[in-house]
Protein backbone atom coordinates (compact mmCIF):
# COMPACT_ATOMS: atom_id res chain seq x y z
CA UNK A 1 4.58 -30.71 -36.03
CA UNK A 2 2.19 -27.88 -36.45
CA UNK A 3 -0.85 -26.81 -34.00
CA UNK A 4 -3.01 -28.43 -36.01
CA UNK A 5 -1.45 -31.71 -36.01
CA UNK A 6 -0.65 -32.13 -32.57
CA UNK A 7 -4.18 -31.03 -31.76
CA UNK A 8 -4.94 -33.84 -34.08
CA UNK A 9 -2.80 -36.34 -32.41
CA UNK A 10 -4.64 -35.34 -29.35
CA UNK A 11 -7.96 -36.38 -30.48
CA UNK A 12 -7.21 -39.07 -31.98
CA UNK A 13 -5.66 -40.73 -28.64
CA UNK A 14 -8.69 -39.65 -26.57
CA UNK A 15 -5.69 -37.55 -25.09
CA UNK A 16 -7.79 -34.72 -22.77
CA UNK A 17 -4.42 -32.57 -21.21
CA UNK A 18 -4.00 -33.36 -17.63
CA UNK A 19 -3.36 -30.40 -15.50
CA UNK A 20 -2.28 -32.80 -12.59
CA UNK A 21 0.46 -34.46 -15.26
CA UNK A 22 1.78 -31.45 -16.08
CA UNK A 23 0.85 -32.18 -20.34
CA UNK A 24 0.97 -28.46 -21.74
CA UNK A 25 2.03 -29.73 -24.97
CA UNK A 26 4.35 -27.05 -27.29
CA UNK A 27 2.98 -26.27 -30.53
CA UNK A 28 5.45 -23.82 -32.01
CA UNK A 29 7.67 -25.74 -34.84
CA UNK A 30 10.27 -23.55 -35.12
CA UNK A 31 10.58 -23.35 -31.11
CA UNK A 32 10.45 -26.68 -31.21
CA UNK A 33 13.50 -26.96 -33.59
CA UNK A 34 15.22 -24.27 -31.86
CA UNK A 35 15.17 -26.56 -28.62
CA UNK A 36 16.73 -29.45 -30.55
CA UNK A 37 19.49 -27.08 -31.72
CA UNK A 38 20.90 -26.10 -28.06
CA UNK A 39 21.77 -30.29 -27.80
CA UNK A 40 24.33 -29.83 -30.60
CA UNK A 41 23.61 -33.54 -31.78
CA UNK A 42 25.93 -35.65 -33.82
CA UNK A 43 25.50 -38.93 -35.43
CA UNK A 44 26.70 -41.15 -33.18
CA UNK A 45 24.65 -39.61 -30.20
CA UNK A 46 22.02 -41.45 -27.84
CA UNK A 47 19.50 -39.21 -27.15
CA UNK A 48 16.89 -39.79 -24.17
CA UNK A 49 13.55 -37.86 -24.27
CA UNK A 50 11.36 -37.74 -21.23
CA UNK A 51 7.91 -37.08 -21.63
CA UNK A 52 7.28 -36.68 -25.30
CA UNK A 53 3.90 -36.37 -25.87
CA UNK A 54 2.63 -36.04 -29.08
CA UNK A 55 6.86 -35.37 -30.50
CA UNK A 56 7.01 -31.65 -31.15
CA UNK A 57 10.66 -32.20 -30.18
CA UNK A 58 10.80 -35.71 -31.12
CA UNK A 59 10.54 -35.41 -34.90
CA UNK A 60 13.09 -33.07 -35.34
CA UNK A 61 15.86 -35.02 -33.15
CA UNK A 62 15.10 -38.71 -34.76
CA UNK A 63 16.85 -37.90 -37.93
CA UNK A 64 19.96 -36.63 -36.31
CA UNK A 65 21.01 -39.54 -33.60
CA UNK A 66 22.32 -42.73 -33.94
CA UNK A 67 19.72 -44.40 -31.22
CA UNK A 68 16.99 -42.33 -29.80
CA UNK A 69 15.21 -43.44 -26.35
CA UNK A 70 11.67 -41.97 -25.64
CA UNK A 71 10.77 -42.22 -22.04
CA UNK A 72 6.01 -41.46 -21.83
CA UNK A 73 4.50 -41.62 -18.56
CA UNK A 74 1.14 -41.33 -20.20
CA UNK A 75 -0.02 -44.81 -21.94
CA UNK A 76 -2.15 -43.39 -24.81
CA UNK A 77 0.84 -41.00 -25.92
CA UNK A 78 3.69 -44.27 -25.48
CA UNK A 79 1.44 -46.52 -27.49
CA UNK A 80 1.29 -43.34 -29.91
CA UNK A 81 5.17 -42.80 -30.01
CA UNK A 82 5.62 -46.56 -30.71
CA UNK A 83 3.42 -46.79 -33.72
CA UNK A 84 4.62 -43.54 -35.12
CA UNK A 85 8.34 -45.13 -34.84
CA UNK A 86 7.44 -48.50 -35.49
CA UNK A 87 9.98 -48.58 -38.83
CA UNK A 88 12.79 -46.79 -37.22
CA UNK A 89 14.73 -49.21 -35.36
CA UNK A 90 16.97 -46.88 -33.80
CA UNK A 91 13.85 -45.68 -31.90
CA UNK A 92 12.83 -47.09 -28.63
CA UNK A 93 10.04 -46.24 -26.33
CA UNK A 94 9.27 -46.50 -22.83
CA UNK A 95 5.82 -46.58 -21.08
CA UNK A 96 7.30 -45.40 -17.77
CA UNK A 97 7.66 -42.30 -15.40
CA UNK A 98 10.80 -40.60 -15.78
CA UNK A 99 11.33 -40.52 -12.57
CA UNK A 100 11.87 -43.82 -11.77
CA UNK A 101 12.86 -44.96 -15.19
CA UNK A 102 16.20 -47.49 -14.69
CA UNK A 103 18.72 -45.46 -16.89
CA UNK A 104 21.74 -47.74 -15.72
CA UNK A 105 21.64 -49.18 -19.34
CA UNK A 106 22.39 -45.90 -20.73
CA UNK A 107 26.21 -45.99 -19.70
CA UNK A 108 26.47 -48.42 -22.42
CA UNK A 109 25.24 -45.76 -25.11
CA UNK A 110 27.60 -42.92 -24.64
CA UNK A 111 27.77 -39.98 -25.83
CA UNK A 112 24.68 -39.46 -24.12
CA UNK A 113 22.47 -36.51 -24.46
CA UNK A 114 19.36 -35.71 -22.52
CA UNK A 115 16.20 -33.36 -23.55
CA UNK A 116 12.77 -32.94 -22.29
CA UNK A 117 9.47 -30.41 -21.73
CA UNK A 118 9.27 -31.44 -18.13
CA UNK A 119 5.75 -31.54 -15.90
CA UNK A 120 6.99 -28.93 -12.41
CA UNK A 121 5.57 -31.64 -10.73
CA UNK A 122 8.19 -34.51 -11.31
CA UNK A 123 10.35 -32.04 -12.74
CA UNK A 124 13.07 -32.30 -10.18
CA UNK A 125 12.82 -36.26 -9.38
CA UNK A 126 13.61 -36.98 -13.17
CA UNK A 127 16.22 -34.51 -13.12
CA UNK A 128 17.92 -35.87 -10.28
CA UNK A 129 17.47 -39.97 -11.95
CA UNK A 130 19.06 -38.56 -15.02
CA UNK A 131 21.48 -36.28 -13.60
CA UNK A 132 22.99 -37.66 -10.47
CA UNK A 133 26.15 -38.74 -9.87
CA UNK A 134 26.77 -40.86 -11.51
CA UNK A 135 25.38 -39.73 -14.78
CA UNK A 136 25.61 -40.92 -18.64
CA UNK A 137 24.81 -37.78 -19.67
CA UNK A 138 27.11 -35.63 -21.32
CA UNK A 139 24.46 -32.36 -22.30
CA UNK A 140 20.89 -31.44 -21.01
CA UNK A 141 18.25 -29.35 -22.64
CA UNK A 142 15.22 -28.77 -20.76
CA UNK A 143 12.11 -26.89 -20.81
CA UNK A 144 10.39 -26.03 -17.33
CA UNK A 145 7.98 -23.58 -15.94
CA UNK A 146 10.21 -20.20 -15.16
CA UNK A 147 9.96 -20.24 -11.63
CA UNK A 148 11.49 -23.98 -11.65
CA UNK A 149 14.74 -23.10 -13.55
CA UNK A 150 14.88 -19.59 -10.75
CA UNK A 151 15.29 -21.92 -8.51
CA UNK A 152 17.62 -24.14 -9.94
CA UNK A 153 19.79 -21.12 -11.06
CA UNK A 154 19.23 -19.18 -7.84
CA UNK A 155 22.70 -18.75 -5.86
CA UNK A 156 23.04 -18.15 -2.10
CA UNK A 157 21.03 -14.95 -0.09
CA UNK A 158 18.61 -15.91 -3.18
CA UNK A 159 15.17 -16.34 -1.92
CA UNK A 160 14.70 -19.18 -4.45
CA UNK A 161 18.13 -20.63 -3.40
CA UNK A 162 17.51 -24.05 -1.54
CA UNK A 163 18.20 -27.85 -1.80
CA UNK A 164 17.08 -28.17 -5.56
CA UNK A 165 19.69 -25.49 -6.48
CA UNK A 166 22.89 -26.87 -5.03
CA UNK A 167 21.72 -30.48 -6.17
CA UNK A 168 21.99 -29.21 -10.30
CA UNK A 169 24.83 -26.81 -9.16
CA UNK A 170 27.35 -29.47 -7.28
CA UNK A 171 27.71 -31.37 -10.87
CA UNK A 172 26.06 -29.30 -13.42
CA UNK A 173 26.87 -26.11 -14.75
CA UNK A 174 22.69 -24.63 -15.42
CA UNK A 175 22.40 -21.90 -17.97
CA UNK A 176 18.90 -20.17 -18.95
CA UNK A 177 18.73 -19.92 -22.87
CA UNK A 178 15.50 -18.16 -23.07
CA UNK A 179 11.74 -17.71 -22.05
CA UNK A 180 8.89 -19.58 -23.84
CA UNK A 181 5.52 -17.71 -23.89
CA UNK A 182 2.58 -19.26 -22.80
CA UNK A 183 0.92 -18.87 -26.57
CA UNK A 184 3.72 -21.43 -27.41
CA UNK A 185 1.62 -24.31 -25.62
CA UNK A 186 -1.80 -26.21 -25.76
CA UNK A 187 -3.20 -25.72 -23.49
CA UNK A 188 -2.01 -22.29 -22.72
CA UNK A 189 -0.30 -22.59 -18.95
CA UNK A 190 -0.63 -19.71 -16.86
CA UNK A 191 3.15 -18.74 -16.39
CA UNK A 192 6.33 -18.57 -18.98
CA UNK A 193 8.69 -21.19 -19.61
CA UNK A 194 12.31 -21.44 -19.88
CA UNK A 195 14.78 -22.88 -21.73
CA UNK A 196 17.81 -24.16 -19.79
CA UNK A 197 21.10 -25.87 -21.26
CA UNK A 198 23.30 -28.17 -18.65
CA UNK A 199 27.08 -28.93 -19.26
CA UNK A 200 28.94 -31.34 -16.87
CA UNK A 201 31.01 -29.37 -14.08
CA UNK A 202 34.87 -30.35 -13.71
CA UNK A 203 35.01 -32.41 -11.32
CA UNK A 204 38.57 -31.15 -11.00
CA UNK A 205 37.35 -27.61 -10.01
CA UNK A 206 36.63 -28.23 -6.31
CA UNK A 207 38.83 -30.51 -4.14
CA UNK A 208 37.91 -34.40 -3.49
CA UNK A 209 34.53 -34.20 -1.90
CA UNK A 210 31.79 -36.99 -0.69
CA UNK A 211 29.35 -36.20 -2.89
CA UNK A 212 26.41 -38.48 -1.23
CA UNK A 213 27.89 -36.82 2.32
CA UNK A 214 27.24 -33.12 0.62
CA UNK A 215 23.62 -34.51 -0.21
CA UNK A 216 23.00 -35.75 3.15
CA UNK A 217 23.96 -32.57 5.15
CA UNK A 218 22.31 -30.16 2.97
CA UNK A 219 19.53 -32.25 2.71
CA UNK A 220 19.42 -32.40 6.80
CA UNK A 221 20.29 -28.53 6.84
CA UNK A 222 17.52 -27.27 4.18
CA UNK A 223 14.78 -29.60 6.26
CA UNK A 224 14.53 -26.62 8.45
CA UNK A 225 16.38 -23.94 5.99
CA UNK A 226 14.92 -21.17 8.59
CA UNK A 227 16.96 -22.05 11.54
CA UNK A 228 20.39 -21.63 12.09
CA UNK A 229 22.76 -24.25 10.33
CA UNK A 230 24.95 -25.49 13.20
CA UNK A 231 21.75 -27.06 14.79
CA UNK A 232 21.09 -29.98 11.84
CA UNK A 233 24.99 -30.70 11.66
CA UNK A 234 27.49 -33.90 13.45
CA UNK A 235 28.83 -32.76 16.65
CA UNK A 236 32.31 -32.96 15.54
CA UNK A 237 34.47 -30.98 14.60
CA UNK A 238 32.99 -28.01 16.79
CA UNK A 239 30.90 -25.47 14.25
CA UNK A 240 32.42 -22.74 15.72
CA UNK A 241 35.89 -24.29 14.17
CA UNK A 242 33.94 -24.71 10.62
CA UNK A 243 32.62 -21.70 10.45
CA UNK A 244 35.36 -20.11 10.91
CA UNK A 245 37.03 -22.00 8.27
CA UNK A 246 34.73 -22.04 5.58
CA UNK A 247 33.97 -18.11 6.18
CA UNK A 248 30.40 -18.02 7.62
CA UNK A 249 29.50 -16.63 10.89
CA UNK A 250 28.63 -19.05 13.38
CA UNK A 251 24.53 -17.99 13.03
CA UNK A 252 24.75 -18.78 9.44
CA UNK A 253 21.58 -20.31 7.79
CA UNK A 254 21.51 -22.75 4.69
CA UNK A 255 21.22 -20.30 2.26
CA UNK A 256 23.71 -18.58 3.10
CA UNK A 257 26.33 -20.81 2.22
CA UNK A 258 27.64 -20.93 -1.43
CA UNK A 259 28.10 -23.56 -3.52
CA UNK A 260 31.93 -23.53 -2.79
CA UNK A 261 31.05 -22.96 1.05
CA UNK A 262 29.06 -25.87 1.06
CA UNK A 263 31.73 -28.42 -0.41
CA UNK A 264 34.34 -27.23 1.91
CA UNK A 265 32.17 -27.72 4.88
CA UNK A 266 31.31 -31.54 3.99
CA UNK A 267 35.12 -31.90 3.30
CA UNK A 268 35.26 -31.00 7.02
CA UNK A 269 33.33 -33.27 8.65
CA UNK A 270 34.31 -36.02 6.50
CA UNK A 271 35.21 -38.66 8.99
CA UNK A 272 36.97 -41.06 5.81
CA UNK A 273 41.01 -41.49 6.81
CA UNK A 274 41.55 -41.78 3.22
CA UNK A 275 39.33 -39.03 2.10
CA UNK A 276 41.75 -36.95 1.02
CA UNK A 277 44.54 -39.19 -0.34
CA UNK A 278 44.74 -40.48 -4.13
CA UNK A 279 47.69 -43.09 -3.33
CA UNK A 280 50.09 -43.33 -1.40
CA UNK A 281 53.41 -43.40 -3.17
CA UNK A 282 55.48 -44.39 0.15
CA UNK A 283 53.74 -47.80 0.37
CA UNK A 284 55.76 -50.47 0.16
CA UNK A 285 55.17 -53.74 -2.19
CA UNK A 286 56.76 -57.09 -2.66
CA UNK A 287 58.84 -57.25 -5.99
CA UNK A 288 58.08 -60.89 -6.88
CA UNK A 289 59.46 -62.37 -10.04
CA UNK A 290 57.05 -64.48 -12.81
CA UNK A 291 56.76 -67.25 -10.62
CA UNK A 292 55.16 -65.35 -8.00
CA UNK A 293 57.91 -65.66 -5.75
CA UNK A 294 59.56 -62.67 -3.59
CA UNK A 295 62.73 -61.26 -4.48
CA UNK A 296 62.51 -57.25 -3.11
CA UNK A 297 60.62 -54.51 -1.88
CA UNK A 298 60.32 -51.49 -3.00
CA UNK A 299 58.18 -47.81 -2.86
CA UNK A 300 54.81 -48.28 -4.91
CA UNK A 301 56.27 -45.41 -6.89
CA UNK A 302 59.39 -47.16 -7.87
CA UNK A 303 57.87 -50.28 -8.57
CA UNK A 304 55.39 -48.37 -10.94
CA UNK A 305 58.22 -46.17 -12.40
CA UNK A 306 60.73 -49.63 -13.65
CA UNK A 307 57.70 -51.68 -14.35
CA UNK A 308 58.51 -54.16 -11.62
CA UNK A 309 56.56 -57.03 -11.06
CA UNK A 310 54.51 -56.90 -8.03
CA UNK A 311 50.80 -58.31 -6.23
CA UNK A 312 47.38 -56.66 -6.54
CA UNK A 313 43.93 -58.14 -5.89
CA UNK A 314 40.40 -57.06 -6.92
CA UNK A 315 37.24 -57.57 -5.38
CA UNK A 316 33.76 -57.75 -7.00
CA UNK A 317 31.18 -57.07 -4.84
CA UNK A 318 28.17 -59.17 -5.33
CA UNK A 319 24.66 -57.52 -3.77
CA UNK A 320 21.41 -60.18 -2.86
CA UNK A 321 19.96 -59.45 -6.57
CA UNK A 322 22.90 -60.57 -8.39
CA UNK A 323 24.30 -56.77 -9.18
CA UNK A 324 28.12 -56.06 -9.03
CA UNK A 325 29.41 -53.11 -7.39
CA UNK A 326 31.77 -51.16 -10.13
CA UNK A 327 33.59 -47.91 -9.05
CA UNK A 328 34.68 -44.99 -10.53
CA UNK A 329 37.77 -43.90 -10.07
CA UNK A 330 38.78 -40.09 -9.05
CA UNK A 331 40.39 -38.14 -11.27
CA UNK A 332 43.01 -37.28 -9.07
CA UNK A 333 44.47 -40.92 -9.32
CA UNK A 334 47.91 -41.04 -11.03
CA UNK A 335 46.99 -44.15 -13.12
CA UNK A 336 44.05 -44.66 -15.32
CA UNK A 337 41.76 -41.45 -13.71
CA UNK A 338 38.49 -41.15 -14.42
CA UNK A 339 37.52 -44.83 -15.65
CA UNK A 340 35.65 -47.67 -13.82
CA UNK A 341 37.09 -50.44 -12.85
CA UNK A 342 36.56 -53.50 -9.99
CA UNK A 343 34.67 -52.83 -6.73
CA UNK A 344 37.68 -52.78 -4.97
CA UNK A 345 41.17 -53.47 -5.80
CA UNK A 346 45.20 -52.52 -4.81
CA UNK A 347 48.71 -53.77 -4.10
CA UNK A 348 49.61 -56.46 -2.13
CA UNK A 349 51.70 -54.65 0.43
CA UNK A 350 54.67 -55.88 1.74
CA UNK A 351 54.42 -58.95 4.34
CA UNK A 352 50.88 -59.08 3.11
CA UNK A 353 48.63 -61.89 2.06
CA UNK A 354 46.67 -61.70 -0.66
CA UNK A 355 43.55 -62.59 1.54
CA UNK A 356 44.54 -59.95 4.11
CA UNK A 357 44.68 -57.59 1.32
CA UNK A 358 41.71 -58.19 -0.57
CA UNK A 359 39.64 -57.41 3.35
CA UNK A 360 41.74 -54.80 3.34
CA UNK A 361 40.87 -52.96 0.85
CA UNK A 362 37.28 -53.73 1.32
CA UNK A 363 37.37 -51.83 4.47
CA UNK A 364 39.58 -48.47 2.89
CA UNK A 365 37.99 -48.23 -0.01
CA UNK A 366 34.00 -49.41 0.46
CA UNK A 367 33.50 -49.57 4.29
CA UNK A 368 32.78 -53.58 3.87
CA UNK A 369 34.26 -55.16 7.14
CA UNK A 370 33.86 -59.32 7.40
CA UNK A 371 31.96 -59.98 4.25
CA UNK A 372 31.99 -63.44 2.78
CA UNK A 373 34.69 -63.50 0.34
CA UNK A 374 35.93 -66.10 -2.30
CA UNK A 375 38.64 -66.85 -4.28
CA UNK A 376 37.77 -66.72 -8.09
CA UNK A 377 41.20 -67.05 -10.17
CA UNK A 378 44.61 -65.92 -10.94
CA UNK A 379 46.18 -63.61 -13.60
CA UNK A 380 49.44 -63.37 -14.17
CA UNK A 381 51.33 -59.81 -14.73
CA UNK A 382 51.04 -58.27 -18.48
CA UNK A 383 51.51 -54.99 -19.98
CA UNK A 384 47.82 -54.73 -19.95
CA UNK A 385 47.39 -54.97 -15.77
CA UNK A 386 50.77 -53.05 -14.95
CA UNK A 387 52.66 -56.44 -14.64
CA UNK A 388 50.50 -57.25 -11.46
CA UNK A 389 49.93 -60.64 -10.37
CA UNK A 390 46.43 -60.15 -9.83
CA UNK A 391 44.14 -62.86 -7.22
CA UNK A 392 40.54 -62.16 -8.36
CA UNK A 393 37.81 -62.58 -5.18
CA UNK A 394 34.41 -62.14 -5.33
CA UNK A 395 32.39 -60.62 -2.02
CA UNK A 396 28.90 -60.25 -0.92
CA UNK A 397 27.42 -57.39 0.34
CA UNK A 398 24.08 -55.74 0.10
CA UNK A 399 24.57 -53.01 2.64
CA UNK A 400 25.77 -49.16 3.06
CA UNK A 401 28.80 -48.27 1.19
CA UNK A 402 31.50 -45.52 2.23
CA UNK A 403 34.42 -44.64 0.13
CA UNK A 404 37.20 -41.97 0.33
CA UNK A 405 36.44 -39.10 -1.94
CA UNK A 406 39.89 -38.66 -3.36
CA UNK A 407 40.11 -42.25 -4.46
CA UNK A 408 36.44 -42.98 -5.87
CA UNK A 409 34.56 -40.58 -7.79
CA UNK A 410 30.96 -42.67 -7.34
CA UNK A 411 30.00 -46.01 -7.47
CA UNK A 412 27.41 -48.00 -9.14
CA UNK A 413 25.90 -51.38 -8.54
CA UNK A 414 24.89 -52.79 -12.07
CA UNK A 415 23.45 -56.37 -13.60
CA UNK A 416 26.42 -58.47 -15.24
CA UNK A 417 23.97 -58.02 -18.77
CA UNK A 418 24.47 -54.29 -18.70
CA UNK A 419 28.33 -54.47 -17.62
CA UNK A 420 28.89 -57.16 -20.15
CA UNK A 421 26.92 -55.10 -22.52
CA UNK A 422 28.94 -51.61 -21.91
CA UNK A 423 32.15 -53.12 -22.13
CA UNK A 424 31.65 -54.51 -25.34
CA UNK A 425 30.70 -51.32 -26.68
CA UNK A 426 32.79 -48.89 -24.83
CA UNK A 427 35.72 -50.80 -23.49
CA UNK A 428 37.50 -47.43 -23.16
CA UNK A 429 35.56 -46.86 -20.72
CA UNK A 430 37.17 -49.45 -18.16
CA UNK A 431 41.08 -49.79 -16.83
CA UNK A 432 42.66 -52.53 -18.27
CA UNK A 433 42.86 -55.18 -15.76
CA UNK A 434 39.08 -54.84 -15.06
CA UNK A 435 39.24 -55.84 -18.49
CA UNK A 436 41.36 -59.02 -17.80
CA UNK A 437 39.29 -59.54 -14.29
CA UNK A 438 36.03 -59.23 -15.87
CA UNK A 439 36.85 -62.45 -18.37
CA UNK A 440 38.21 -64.43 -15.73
CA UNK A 441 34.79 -63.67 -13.55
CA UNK A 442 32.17 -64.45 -16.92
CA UNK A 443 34.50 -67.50 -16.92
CA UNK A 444 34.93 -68.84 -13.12
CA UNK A 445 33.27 -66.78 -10.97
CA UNK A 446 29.92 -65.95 -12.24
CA UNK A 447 28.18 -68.73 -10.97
CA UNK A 448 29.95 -69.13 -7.72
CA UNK A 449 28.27 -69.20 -4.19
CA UNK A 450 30.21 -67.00 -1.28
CA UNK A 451 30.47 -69.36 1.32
CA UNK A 452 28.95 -67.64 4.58
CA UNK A 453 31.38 -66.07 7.05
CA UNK A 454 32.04 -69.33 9.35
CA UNK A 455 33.36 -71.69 6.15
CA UNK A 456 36.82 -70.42 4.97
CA UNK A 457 37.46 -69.94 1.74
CA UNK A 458 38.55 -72.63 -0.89
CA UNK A 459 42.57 -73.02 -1.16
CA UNK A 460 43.78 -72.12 -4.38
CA UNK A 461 43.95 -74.21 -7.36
CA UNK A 462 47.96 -75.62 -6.81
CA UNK A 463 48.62 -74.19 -10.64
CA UNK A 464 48.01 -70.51 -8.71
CA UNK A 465 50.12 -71.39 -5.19
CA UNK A 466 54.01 -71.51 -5.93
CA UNK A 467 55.99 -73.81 -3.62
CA UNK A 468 57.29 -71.75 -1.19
CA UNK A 469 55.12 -68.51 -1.23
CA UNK A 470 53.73 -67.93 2.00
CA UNK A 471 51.56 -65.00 0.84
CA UNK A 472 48.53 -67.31 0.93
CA UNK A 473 46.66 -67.80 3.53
């Protein structure tokens, strides 16, 4: 779009610019196509665009993604955007504020790719709805005043160099592409803009970390960036210890701790038992035979290495609006990294019930201790669960969540609609007996009621308890 037209647009709308909203809308065309080009977009892309406007960027990136999603805060510029797109079905738009906008549905549409001329205002609360772990977004291209994107690139003894800088940094590797002059916009702002480009950080460079933990200290420690760090931290372990270990002296301040620095020290006070273990390879599981009946034991590394049969449960984790709790797991796990699967799940360990197990692993793996549980169903072991015999349960729970860092990468509660709807497109995207679990849930379990804490639990069905098997409780 040219000057002319946007101006156009403008009028048109009744659209005055709003200084408080941030609306300095870009007017250079081949800037405007320049931006597009740093997303590197392919066909089968989902593209989200926050704020719009009149579609500088917009017209250039429609013809190049399979499903574009346009996210206006401002109502006469959405109802714009929806009559301009009106014939292109693969264009949706969004009367909301970017900030808030739910983009849970967007895990569904990967590869996803975000871009956006951002207001400094709400610049960093829509970055951190898109961009937080965990995020669907696999590139960023934004445009921000130039003082914004210092910060955000700004490393420690920086000046600029605070919370808003480690929050990008911790999962995003920030890159300025270049400075827009003000002559570029209507109206004109006052300062330069720049370009930056994000690209997803490998998770595999720093060790197993709490990443909400990381948040919370800095966040704590950056309240009052001015006075000394050891003052806004747990009591244990002693700072003088974790100084010493991460390299600081013991009067450090916030910003003086690098990026690197900073993971290392949440790793340390990291209370998890688990936090730093994948698996355990020593455990030791029942070898059971198709029946469901015990005939062995063995290491969980053996019974994984000869494909013997053996017990697992999963757990899905209900909240009081009808979500379900799906994790992520790390990619330091030795079997199906890096995928989501059930809330919680694991072997049946040795002398174990399955009911003792499932609370179990409730308690290692989410923190959930006593939470109504029910049985929901059986599977029986196949290639495509490991040759597990798997006892589905479904919990409630609607309260904090604490995971070990080497086991879970993040977790996310979502609706069943946008699970069902994500694993029908992207089923890669899952371990296979979430897969399995996930029918057996849409099948008997959706509609089930947890019985509260003081009912037990129905027995199974008799088809699920072998004669004999006294690893049900």
């Amino acid at each position: 779009m040219k000057s002319r037209d946007i101006r156009s647009v403008l009028d048109h709308h009744d659209v005055k610019p709003s200084k408080s909203l941030g609306q300095n809308f870009l007017t250079d065309e081949n800037v405007a196509r320049w931006i597009v080009d740093q997303l590197e977009i392919t066909p089968g892309d989902c593209v989200v665009e926050v704020g719009p406007g009149t579609g500088a960027l917009t017209e250039h990136v429609a013809p190049l993604c399979r499903k574009l999603v346009l996210v206006e805060f401002d109502a006469r510029l959405a109802a714009y955007q929806r009559e301009r797109w009106q014939d292109s079905p693969h264009v949706e738009v969004h009367h909301a504020d970017g900030a808030s906008w739910d983009p849970r549905g967007l895990f569904a549409e990967a590869p996803v790719k975000f871009l956006g001329n951002l207001p400094y205002s709400a610049g960093g609360a829509i970055l951190q709805n898109f961009l937080a772990k965990p995020s669907s977004v696999s590139r960023a291209v934004v445009m921000l005043q130039k003082e914004f994107i210092d910060r955000i690139l700004a490393t420690d003894g920086d000046d600029a160099y605070g919370l808003l800088s480690l929050r990008i940094q911790k999962n995003w590797i920030p890159k300025a592409l270049k400075t827009i002059p003000p002559e570029a916009f209507h109206p004109r702002p006052r300062i330069d803009s720049t370009v930056m480009l994000l690209t997803p950080r490998d998770p595999a460079e720093f060790p197993p970390y709490d990443d909400r933990l990381l948040d919370e200290l800095m966040r704590k420690a950056f309240a009052q960036r001015r006075k000394q760090i050891k003052k806004q931290l747990p009591q244990a372990p002693p700072w003088n210890e974790v100084a010493a270990a991460i390299g600081v002296p013991e009067t450090a301040r916030p910003e003086e701790l690098s990026l690197a620095q900073w993971i290392k020290l949440s790793i340390l006070y990291d209370t998890h038992p688990l936090a730093a273990i994948p698996q355990k390879d020593d455990e030791l599981l029942s070898i059971v035979d198709v029946h469901d009946i015990v005939v062995g034991e063995a290491s969980r590394k053996a019974v994984h290495n000869e494909g013997m049969i053996h017990r697992a449960v999963h757990i899905f984790v209900r909240n009081k609006h009808g979500d379900i709790l799906l994790q992520k797991r790390s990619p330091w796990k030795d079997r199906h990294p890096s995928v989501w699967d059930s809330s919680a799940a694991g072997h049946v360990d040795s002398g174990e019930t399955y009911n003792q197990s499932a609370r179990r692993e409730l308690q290692e793996e989410l923190g959930i201790v006593d939470a109504p549980l029910l049985r929901v169903g059986h599977l029986p072991p196949s290639e495509e669960n490991g040759q597990e015999h798997v006892e589905l349960y479904l919990a409630e729970h609607s309260g904090k969540i604490k995971f070990p860092a080497a086991e879970i990468e993040a977790v996310q509660w979502l609706p069943v609609a946008t699970i069902r709807a994500w694993m029908q497109r992207r089923p890669q995207d899952f371990a296979g007996s979430f897969l399995e679990c996930w029918d057996l849930f849409l099948t008997a379990g959706q509609n089930l009621s947890v019985p509260s804490e003081n009912k037990p639990s129905p027995p199974p069905h008799p088809s699920h308890q072998p004669s004999n098997n006294p690893y049900y409780d």
